[in-house]
N, C-alpha and C. Protein backbone atom coordinates (compact mmCIF):
# COMPACT_ATOMS: atom_id res chain seq x y z
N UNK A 1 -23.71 -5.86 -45.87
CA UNK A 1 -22.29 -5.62 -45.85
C UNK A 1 -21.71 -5.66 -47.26
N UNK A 2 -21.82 -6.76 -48.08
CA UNK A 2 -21.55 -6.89 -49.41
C UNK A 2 -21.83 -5.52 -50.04
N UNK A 3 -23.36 -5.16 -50.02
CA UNK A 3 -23.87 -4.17 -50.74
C UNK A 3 -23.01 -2.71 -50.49
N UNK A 4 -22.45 -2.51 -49.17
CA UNK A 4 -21.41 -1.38 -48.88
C UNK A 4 -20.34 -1.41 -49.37
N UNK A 5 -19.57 -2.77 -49.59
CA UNK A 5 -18.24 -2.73 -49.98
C UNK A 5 -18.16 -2.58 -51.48
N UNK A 6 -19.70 -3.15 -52.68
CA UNK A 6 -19.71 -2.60 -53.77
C UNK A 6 -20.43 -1.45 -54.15
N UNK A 7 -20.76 -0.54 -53.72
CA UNK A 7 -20.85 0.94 -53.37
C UNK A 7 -19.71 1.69 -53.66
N UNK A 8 -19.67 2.19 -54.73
CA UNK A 8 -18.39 3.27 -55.41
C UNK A 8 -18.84 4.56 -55.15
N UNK A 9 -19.77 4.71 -54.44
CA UNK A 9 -20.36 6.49 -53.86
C UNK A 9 -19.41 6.89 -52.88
N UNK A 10 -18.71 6.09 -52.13
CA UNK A 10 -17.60 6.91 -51.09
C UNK A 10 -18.31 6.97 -49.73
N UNK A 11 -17.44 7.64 -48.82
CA UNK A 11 -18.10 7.90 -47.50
C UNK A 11 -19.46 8.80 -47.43
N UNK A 12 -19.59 8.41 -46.42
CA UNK A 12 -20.83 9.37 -46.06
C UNK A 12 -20.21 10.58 -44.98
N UNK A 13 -20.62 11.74 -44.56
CA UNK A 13 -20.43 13.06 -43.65
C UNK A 13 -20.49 12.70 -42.94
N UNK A 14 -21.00 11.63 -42.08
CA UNK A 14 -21.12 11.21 -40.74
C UNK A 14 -19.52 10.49 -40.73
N UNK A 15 -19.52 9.55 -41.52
CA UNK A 15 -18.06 8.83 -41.41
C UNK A 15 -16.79 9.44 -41.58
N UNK A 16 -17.06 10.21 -42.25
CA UNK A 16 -15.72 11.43 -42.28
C UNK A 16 -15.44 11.88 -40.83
N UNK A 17 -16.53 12.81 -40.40
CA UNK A 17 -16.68 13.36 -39.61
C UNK A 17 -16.19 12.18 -38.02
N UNK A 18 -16.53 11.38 -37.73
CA UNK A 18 -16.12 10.29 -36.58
C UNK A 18 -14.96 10.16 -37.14
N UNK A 19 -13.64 10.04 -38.40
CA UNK A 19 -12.62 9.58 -38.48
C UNK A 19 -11.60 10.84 -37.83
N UNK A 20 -12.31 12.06 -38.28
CA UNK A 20 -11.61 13.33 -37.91
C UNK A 20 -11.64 13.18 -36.98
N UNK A 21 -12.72 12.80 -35.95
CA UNK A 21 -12.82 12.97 -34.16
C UNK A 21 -11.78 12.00 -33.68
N UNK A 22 -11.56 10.98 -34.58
CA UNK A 22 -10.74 9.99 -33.77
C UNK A 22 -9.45 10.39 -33.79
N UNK A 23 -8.97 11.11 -35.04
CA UNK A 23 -7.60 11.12 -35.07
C UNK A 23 -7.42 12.31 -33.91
N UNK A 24 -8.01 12.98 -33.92
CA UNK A 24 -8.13 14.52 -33.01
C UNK A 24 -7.92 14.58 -31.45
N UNK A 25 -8.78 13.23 -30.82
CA UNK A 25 -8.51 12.71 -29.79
C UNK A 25 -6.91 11.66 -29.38
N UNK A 26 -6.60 11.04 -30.54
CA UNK A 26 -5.25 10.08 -30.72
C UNK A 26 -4.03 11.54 -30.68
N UNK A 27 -3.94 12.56 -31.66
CA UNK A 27 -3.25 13.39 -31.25
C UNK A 27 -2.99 14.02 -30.01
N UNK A 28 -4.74 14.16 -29.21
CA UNK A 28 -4.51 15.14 -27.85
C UNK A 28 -3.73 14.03 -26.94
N UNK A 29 -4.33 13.09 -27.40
CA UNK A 29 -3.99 11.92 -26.36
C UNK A 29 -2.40 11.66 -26.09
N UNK A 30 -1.47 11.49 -27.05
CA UNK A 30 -0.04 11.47 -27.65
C UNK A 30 0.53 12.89 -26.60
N UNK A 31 0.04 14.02 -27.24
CA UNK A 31 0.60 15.13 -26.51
C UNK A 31 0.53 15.16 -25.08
N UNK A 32 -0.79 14.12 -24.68
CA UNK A 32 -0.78 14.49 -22.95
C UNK A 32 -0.10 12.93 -22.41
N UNK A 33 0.49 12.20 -23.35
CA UNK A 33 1.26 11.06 -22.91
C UNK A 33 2.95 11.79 -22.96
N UNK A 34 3.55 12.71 -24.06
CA UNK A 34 4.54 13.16 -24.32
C UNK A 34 4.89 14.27 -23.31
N UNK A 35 3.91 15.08 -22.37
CA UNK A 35 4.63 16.04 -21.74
C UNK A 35 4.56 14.87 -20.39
N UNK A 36 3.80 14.36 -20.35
CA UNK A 36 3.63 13.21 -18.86
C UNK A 36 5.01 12.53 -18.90
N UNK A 37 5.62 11.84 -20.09
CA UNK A 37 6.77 11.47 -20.22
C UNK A 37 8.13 12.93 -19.49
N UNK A 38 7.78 13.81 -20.59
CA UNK A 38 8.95 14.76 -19.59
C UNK A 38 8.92 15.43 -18.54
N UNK A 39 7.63 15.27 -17.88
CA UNK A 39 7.40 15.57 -16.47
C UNK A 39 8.09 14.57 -15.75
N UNK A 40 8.15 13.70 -15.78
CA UNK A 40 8.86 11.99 -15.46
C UNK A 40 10.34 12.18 -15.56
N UNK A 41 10.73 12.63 -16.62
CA UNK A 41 12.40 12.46 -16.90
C UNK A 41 13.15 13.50 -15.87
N UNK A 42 11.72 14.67 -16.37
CA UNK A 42 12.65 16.04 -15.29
C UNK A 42 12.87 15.69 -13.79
N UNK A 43 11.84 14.75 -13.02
CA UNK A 43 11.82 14.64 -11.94
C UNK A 43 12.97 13.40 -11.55
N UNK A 44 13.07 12.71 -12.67
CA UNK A 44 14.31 11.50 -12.41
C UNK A 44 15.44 12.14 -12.25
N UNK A 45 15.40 13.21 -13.42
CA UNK A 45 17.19 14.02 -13.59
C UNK A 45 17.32 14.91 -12.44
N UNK A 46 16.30 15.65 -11.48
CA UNK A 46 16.45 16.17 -10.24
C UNK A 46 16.94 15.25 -9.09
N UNK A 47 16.32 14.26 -9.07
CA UNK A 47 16.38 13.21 -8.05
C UNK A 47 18.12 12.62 -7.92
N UNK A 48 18.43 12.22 -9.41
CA UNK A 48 19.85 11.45 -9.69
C UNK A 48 20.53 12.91 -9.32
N UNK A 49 20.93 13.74 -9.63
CA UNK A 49 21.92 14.75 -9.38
C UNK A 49 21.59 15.24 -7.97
N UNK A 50 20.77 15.06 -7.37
CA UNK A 50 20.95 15.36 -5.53
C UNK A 50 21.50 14.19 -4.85
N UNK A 51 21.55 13.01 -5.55
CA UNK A 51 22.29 11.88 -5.07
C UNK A 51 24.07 11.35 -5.47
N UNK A 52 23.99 12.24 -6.49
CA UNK A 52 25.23 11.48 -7.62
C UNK A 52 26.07 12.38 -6.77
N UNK A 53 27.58 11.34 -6.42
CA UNK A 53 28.51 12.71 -5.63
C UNK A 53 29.05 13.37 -6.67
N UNK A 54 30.02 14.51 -6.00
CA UNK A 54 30.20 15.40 -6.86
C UNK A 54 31.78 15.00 -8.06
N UNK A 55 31.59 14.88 -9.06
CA UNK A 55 32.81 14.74 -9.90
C UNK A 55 33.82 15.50 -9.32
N UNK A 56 35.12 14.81 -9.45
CA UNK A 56 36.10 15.74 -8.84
C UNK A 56 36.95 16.57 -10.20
N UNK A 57 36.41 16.36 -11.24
CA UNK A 57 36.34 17.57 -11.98
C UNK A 57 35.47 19.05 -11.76
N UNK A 58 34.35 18.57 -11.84
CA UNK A 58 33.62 19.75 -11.05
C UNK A 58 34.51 20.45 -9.65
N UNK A 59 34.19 19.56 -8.59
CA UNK A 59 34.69 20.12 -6.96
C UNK A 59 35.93 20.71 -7.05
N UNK A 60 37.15 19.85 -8.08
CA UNK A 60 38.21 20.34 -7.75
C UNK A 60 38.88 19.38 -6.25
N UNK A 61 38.00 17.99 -5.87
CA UNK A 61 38.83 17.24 -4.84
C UNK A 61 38.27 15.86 -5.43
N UNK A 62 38.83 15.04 -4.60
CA UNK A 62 38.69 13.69 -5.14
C UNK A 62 37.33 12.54 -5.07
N UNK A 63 36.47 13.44 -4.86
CA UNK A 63 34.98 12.92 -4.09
C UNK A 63 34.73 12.52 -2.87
N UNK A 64 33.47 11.91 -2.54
CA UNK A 64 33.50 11.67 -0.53
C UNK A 64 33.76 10.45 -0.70
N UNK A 65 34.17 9.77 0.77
CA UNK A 65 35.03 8.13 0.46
C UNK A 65 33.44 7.49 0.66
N UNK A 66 33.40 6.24 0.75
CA UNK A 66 32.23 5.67 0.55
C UNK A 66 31.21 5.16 1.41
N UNK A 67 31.74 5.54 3.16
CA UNK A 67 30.56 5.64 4.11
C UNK A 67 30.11 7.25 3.71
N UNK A 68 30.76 8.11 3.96
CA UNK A 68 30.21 9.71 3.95
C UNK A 68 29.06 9.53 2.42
N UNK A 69 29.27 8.87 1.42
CA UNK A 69 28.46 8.64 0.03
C UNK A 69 27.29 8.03 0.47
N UNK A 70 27.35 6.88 1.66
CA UNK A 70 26.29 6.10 1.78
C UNK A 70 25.31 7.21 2.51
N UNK A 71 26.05 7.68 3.24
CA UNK A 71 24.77 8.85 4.16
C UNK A 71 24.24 9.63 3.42
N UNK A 72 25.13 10.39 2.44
CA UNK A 72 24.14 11.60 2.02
C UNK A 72 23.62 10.96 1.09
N UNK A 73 23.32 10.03 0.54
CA UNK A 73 22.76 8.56 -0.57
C UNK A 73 21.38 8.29 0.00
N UNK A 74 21.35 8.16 1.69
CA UNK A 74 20.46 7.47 2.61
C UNK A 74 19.46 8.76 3.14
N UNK A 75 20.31 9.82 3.51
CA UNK A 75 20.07 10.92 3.98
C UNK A 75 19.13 11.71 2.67
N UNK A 76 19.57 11.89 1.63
CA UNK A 76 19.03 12.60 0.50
C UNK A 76 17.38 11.30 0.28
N UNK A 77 17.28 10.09 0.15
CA UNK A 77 15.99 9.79 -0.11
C UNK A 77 15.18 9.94 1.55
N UNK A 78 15.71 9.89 2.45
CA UNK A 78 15.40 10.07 3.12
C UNK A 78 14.44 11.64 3.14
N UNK A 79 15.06 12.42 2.50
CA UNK A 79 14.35 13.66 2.16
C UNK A 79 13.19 13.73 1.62
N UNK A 80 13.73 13.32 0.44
CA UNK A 80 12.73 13.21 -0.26
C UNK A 80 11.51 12.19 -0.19
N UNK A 81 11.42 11.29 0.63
CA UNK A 81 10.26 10.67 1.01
C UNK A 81 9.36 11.52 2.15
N UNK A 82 10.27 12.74 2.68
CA UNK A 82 9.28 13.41 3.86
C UNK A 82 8.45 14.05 2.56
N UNK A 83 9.06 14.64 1.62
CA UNK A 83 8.60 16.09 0.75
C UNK A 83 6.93 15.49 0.48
């Protein structure tokens, strides 16, 4: 071990070569953690807006009162647990 660390010749092709593989795999790896992440968000932001009532800016009325909210609240996961 000593004798490697005072060795001023540098890497060897093999060690290069395994550092490139690692970073190569850490990148693919990142990218297939980063679209998994927005596969995740897209399906949260579908889910919340089939539940969220409707702004009464949007509708143009004052929203549903808060049994009619609980059903389509109950009713909508209800859906989506058949899918």
């Amino acid at each position: 071990m000593r004798e490697k660390l005072r060795n001023s010749r540098g890497e060897t092709l093999v060690e290069v070569l395994v550092s490139v593989l690692v970073c190569a795999l850490s990148i693919t790896l990142l990218a297939g953690a980063v679209t998994a992440s927005a596969n995740i968000d897209l399906r949260a932001r579908r889910r919340t807006r089939n539940i969220t009532p409707p702004s009464p800016r949007r509708s143009g009325r004052a929203g549903l009162p808060p049994a009619a909210l609980r059903r389509r609240i109950l009713t909508t996961a209800c859906l989506e647990k058949q899918r």
